[in-house]
Protein backbone atom coordinates (compact mmCIF):
# COMPACT_ATOMS: atom_id res chain seq x y z
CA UNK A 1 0.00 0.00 0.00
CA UNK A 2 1.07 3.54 -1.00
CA UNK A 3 1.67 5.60 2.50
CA UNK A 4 -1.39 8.61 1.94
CA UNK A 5 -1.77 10.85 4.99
CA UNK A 6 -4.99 9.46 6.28
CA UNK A 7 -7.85 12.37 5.86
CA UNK A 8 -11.00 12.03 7.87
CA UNK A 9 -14.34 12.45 6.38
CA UNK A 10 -16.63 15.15 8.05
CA UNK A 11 -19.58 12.89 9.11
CA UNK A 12 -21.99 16.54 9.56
CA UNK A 13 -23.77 17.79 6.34
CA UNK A 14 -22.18 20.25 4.35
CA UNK A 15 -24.07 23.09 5.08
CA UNK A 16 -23.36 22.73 8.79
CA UNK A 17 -19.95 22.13 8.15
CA UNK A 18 -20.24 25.90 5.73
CA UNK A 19 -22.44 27.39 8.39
CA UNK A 20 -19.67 26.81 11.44
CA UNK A 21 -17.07 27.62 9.06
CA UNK A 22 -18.53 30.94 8.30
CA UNK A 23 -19.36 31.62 11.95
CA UNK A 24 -16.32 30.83 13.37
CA UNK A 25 -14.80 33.24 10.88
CA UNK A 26 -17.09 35.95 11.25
CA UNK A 27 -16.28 35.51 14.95
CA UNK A 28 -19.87 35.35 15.35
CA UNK A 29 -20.95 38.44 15.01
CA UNK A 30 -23.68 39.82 12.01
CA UNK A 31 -21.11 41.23 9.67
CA UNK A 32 -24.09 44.26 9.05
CA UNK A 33 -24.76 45.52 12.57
CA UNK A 34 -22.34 43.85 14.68
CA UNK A 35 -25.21 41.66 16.77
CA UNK A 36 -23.17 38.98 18.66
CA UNK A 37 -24.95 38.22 21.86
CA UNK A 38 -26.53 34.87 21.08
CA UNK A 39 -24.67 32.94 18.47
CA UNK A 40 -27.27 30.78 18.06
CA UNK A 41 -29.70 32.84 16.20
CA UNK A 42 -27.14 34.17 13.65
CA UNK A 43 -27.67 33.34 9.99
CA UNK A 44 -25.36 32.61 7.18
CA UNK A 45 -26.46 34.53 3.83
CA UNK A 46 -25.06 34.27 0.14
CA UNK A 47 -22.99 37.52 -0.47
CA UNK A 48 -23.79 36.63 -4.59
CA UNK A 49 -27.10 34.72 -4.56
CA UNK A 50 -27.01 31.05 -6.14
CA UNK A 51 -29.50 32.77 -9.39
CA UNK A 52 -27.20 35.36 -10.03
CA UNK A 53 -24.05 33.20 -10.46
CA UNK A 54 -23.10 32.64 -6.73
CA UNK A 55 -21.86 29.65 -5.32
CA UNK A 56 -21.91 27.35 -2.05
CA UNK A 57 -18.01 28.06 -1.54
CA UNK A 58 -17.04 29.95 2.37
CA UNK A 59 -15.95 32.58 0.54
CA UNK A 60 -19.33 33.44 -0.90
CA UNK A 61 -21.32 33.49 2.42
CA UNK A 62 -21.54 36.06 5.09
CA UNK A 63 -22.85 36.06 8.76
CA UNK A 64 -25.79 38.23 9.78
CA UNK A 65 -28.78 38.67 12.72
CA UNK A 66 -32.10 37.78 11.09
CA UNK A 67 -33.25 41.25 11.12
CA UNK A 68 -30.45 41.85 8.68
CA UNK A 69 -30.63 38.84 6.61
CA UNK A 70 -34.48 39.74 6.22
CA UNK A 71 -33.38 43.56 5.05
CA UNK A 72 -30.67 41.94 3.10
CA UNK A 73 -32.56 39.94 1.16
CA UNK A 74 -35.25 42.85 0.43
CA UNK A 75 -32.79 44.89 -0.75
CA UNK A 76 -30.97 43.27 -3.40
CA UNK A 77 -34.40 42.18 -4.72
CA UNK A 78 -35.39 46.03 -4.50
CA UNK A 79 -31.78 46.54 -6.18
CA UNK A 80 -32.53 43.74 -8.70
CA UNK A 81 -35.64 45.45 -9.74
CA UNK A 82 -34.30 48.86 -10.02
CA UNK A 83 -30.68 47.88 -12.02
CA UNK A 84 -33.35 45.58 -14.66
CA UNK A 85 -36.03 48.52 -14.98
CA UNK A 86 -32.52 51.27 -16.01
CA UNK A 87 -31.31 48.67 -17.85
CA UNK A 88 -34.31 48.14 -19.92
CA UNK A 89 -34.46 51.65 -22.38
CA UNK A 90 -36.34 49.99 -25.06
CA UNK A 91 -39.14 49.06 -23.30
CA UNK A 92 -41.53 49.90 -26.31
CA UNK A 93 -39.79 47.67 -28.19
CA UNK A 94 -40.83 44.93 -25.51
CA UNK A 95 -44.17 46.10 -25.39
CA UNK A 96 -44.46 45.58 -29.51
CA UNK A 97 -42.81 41.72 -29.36
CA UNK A 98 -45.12 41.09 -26.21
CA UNK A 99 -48.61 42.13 -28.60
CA UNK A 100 -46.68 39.94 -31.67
CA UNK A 101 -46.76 36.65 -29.66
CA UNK A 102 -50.19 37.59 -28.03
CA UNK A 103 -51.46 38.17 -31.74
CA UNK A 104 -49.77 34.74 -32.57
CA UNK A 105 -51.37 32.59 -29.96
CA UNK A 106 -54.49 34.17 -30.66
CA UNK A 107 -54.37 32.33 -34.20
CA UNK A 108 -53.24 29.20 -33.28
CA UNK A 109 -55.80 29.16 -30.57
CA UNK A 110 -57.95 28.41 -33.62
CA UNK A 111 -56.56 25.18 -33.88
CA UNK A 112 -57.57 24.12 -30.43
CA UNK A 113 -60.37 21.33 -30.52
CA UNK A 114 -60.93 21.64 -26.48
CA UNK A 115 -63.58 24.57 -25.73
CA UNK A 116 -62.10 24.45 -21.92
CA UNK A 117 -58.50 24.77 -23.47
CA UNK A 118 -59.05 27.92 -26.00
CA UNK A 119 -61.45 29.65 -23.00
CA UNK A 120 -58.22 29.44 -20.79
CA UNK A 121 -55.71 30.94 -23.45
CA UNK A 122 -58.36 33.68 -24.44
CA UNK A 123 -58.64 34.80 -20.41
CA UNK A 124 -54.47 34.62 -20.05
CA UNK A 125 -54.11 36.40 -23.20
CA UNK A 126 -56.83 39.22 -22.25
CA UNK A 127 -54.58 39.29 -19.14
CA UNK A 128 -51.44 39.38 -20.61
CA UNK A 129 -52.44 42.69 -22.77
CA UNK A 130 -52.91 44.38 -19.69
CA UNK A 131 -49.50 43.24 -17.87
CA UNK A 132 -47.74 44.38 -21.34
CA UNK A 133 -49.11 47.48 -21.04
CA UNK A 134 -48.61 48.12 -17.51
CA UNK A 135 -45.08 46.81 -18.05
CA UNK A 136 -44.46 49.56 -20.58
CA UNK A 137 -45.99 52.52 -18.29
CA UNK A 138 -44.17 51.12 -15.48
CA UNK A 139 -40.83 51.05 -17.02
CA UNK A 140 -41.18 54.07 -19.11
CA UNK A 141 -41.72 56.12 -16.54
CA UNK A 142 -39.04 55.01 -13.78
CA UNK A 143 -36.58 55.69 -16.47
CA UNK A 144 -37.78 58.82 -17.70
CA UNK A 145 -38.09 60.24 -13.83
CA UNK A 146 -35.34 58.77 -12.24
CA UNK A 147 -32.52 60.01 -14.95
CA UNK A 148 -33.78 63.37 -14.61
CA UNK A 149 -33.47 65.96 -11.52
CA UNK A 150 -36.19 68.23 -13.23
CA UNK A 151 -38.60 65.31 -13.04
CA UNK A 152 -37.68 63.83 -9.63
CA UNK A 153 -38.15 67.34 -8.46
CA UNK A 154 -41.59 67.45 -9.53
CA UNK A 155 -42.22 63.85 -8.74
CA UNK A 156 -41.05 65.45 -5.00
CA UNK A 157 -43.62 68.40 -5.15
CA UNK A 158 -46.74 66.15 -6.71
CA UNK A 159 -46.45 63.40 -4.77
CA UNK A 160 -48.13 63.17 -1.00
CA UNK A 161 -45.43 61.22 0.97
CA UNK A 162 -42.64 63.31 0.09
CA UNK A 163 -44.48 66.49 -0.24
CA UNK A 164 -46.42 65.77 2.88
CA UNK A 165 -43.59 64.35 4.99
CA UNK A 166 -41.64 66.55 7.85
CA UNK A 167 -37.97 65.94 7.51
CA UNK A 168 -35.37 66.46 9.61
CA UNK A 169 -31.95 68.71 8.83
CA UNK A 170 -29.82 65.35 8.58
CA UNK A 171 -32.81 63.49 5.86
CA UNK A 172 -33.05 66.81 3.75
CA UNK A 173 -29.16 66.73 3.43
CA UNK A 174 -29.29 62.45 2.84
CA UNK A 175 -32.48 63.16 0.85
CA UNK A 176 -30.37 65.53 -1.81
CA UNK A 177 -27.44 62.80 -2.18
CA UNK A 178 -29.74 60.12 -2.80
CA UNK A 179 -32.49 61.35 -4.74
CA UNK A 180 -32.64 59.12 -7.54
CA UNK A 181 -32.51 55.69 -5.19
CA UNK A 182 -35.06 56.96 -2.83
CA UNK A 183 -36.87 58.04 -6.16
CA UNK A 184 -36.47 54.62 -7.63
CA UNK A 185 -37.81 52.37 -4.41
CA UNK A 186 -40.86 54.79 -4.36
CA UNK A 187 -41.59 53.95 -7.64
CA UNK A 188 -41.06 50.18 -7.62
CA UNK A 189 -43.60 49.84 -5.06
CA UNK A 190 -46.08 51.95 -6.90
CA UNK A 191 -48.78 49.37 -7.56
CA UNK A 192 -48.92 50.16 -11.79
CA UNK A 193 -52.49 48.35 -12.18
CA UNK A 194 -54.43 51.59 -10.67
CA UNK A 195 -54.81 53.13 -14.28
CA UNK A 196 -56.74 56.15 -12.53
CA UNK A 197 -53.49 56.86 -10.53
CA UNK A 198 -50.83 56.12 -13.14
CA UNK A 199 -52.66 58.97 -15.58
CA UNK A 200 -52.28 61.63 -12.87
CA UNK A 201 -48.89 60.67 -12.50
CA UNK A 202 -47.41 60.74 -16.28
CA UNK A 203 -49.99 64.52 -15.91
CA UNK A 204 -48.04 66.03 -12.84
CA UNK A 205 -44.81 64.76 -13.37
CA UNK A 206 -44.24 64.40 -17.22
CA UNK A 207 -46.98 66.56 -18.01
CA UNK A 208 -48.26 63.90 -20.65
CA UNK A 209 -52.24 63.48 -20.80
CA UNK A 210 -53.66 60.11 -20.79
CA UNK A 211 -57.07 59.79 -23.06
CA UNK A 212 -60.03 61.58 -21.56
CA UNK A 213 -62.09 58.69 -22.13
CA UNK A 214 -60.30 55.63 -19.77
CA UNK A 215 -63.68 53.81 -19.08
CA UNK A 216 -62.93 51.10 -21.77
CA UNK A 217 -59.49 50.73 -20.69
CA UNK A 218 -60.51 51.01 -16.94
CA UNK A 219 -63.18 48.06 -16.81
CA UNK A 220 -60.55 46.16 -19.39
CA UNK A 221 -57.78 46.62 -16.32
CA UNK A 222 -60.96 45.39 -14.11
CA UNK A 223 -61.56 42.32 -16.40
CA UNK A 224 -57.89 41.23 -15.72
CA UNK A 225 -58.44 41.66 -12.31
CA UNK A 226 -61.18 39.17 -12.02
CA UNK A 227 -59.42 36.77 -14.47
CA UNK A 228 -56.12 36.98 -12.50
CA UNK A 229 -57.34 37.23 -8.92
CA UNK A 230 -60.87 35.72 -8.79
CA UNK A 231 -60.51 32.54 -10.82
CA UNK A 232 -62.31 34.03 -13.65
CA UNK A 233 -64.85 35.19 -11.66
CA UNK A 234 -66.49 38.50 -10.89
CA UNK A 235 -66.86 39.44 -7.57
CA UNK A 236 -70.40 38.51 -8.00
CA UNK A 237 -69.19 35.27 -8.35
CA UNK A 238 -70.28 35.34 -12.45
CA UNK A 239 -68.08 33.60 -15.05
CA UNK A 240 -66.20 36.25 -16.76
CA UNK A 241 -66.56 35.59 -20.65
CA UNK A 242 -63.50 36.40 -23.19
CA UNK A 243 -64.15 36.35 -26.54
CA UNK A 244 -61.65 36.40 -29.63
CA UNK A 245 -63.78 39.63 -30.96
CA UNK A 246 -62.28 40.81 -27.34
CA UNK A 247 -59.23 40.22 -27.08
CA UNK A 248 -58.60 41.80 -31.14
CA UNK A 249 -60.43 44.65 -29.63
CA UNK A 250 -58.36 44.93 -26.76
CA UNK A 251 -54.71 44.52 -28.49
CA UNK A 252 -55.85 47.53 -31.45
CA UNK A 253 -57.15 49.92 -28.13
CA UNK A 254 -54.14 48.89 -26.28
CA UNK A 255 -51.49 49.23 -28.66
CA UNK A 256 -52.45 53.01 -30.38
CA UNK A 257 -52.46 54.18 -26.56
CA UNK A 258 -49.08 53.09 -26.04
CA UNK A 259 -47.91 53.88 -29.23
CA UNK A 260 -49.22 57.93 -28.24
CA UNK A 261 -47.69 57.51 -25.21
CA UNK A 262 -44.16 56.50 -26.34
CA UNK A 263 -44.33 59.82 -28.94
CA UNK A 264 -44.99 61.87 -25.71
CA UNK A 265 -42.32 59.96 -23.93
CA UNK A 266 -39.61 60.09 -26.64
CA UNK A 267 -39.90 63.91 -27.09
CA UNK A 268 -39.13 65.02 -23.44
CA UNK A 269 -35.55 63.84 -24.37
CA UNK A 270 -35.20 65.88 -27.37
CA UNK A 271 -33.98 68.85 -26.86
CA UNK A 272 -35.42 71.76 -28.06
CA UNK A 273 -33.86 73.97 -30.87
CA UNK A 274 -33.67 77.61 -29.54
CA UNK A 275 -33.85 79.95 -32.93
CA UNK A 276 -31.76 83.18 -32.63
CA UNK A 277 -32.68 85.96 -33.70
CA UNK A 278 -30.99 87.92 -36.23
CA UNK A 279 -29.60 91.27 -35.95
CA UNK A 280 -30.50 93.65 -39.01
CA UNK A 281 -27.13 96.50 -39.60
């Protein structure tokens, strides 16, 4: 027999073996807030999360206190959100391939021989007009706002909690150096399906009018509602009924409202030619 140096196997599952590791390394203390009065409540966290290209390895883990690991966790999804919505400038682009595939499946739905089965895809492609648009107003606006100090300031002045809100000496002067990230996790939590609320919005801040008549689009945004939430059921507890004629309907009043919007939204970043005037003599 060859002479090997004898090397024990670690009988504990990995992760235990990672999380004492980590601990032990740490010194057991949260690595955020500097918590270390009862070890055994401490948490290990992935610095890189495993979806994002993170591994299992020490090196990749961190120690922190559950309320940390909790705030940790909300913010990289709330950073997540906000790096994907700046990243995304042709989100009308989006918003035209999401209507091609809808107008796709809508014509191979033809082909279904199950009345249950084409019902379904009708309701989840009424839906999905709605989520494409609100996907587009959502995204077009967070960009538009949040790269621009003119709009954030008026976002500021029109909006209730900020306008509304007493702040201290030290937020005002944290408030100006953060602007656009306290901007940004405002707007991600603005809830996009109140159509009503969105119009005054794109009116106060971008000063771009939705249609006077919403009352088609509004009980359309309803309709999804019931689809989505209710089981396809309205709150009286009544079938809700999608047609094709519907859903054609639907995609042709959808798609010339975002197409006027995306005019109004493209020429706030054109600047304006100033004409001088020229001097007779």
């Amino acid at each position: 027999m060859d002479s090997q140096e004898f090397i024990p196997i670690d009988p504990r599952p990995r992760i235990v073996v990672v999380r004492q590791s980590v601990l032990e390394r740490d010194s057991y203390t949260c690595q955020s807030c500097g918590y270390n009065e009862n070890p055994k409540i401490l948490e290990i966290a992935h610095i890189r999360p495993m979806s994002h290209g993170g591994t299992n390895e020490i090196d990749n883990y961190t120690t922190l206190c559950p309320n940390c690991h909790r705030e940790y966790d909300a913010n990289f999804l709330q950073n997540y959100y906000s790096e994907s919505i700046a990243e995304n400038t042709k989100y009308y682009d989006v918003f035209l391939q999401s209507i091609d595939d809808i107008r796709l499946l809508l014509s191979q739905s033809k082909n279904l021989e199950n009345e249950h089965l084409k019902k379904t895809l009708w309701n989840l492609l009424f839906a999905n007009i709605i989520t494409s648009m609100e996907t587009y107003l959502s995204d077009a606006f967070i960009t538009t706002v949040v790269n621009n100090k003119a709009f954030i300031k008026r976002l500021v002045e029109t909006t209730p909690e900020f306008s509304q809100k007493k702040y201290a000496l030290v937020d005002i002067f944290s408030w100006m150096e953060n602007t656009k990230k306290a901007a940004t996790n405002y707007l991600l939590d603005v809830v996009f399906h109140n159509i009503w609320k969105v119009s005054h919005m794109y009116k106060d801040v971008l000063h771009i009018d939705f249609p006077q008549d919403m009352d088609y689009l509004s009980r359309a945004v309803m309709t999804r509602h019931d689809l989505v939430h209710r089981n396809g059921k309205t709150k009286e507890g009544e079938n809700v009924e999608i047609s094709e004629r519907d859903i054609v309907r639907l995609i042709e009043y959808v798609t010339e409202f975002i197409q006027n919007i995306d005019k109004k939204v493209n020429s706030l970043s054109k600047p304006k030619t100033i004409t001088r005037k020229k001097h007779s003599g």
